[in-house]
Protein backbone atom coordinates (compact mmCIF):
# COMPACT_ATOMS: atom_id res chain seq x y z
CA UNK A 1 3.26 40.47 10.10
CA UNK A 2 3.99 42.89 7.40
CA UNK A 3 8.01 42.94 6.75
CA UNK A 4 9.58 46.57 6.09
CA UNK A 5 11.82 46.84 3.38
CA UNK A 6 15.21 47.86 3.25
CA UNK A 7 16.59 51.45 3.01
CA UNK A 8 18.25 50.33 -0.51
CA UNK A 9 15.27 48.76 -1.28
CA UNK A 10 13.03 51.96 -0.84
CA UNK A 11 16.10 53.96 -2.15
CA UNK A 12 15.98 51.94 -5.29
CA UNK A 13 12.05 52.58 -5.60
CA UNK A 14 12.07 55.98 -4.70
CA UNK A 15 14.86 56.58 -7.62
CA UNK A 16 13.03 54.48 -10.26
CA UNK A 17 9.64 56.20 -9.73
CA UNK A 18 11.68 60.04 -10.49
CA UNK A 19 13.51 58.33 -13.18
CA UNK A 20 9.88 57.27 -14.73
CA UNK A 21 7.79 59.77 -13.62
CA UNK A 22 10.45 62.29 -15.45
CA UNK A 23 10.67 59.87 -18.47
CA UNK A 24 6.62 59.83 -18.58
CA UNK A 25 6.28 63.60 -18.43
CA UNK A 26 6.36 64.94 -22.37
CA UNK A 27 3.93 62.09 -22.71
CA UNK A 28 1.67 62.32 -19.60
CA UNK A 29 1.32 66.00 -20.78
CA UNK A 30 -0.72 65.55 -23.30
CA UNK A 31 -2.99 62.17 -21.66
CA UNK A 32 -6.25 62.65 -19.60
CA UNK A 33 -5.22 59.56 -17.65
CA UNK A 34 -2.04 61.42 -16.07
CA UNK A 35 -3.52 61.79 -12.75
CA UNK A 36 -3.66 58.31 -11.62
CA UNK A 37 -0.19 57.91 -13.66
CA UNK A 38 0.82 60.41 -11.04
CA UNK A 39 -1.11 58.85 -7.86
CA UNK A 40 0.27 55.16 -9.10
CA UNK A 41 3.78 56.64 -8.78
CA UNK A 42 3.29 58.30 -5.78
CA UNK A 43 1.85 55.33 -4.03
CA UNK A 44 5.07 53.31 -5.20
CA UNK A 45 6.89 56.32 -3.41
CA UNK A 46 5.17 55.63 0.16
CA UNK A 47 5.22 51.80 -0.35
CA UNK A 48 8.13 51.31 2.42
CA UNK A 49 7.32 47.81 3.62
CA UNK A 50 5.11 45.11 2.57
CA UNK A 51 2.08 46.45 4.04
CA UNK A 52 -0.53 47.82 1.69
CA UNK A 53 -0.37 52.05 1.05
CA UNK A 54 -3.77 52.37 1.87
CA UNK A 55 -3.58 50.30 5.41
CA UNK A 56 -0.71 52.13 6.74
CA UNK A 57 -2.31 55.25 5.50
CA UNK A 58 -5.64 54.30 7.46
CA UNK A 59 -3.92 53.24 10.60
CA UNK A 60 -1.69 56.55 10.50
CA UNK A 61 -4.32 58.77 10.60
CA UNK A 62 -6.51 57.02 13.09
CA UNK A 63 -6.14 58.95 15.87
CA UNK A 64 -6.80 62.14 13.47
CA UNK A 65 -11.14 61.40 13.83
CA UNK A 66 -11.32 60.41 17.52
């Protein structure tokens, strides 16, 4: 149902969200907001297919509660 990207795909991502998170970070120093900067970044890190972060999160630690 939900398609998983490539690896240059999520290579790509991954290197664009350093390259901007390192470009942000004289900037983001000095902002109260940088913590969901930060978690929006990190969320585009994980994103490795089209299913949402917070699904495959959920389903991966199911079997953590039961």
């Amino acid at each position: 149902m939900y398609p998983a990207y490539s690896r240059n795909k999520i290579i790509l991502r991954r290197a664009l969200v350093i390259l901007l998170g390192v470009m942000a970070l004289p900037i983001m120093l000095f902002r109260k907001d940088r913590a969901r900067f930060y978690s929006y970044l990190h969320r585009v890190w994980c994103k490795t297919s089209a299913k949402p972060v917070w699904l495959a999160q959920s389903e991966a630690a199911g079997g953590i509660f039961w």
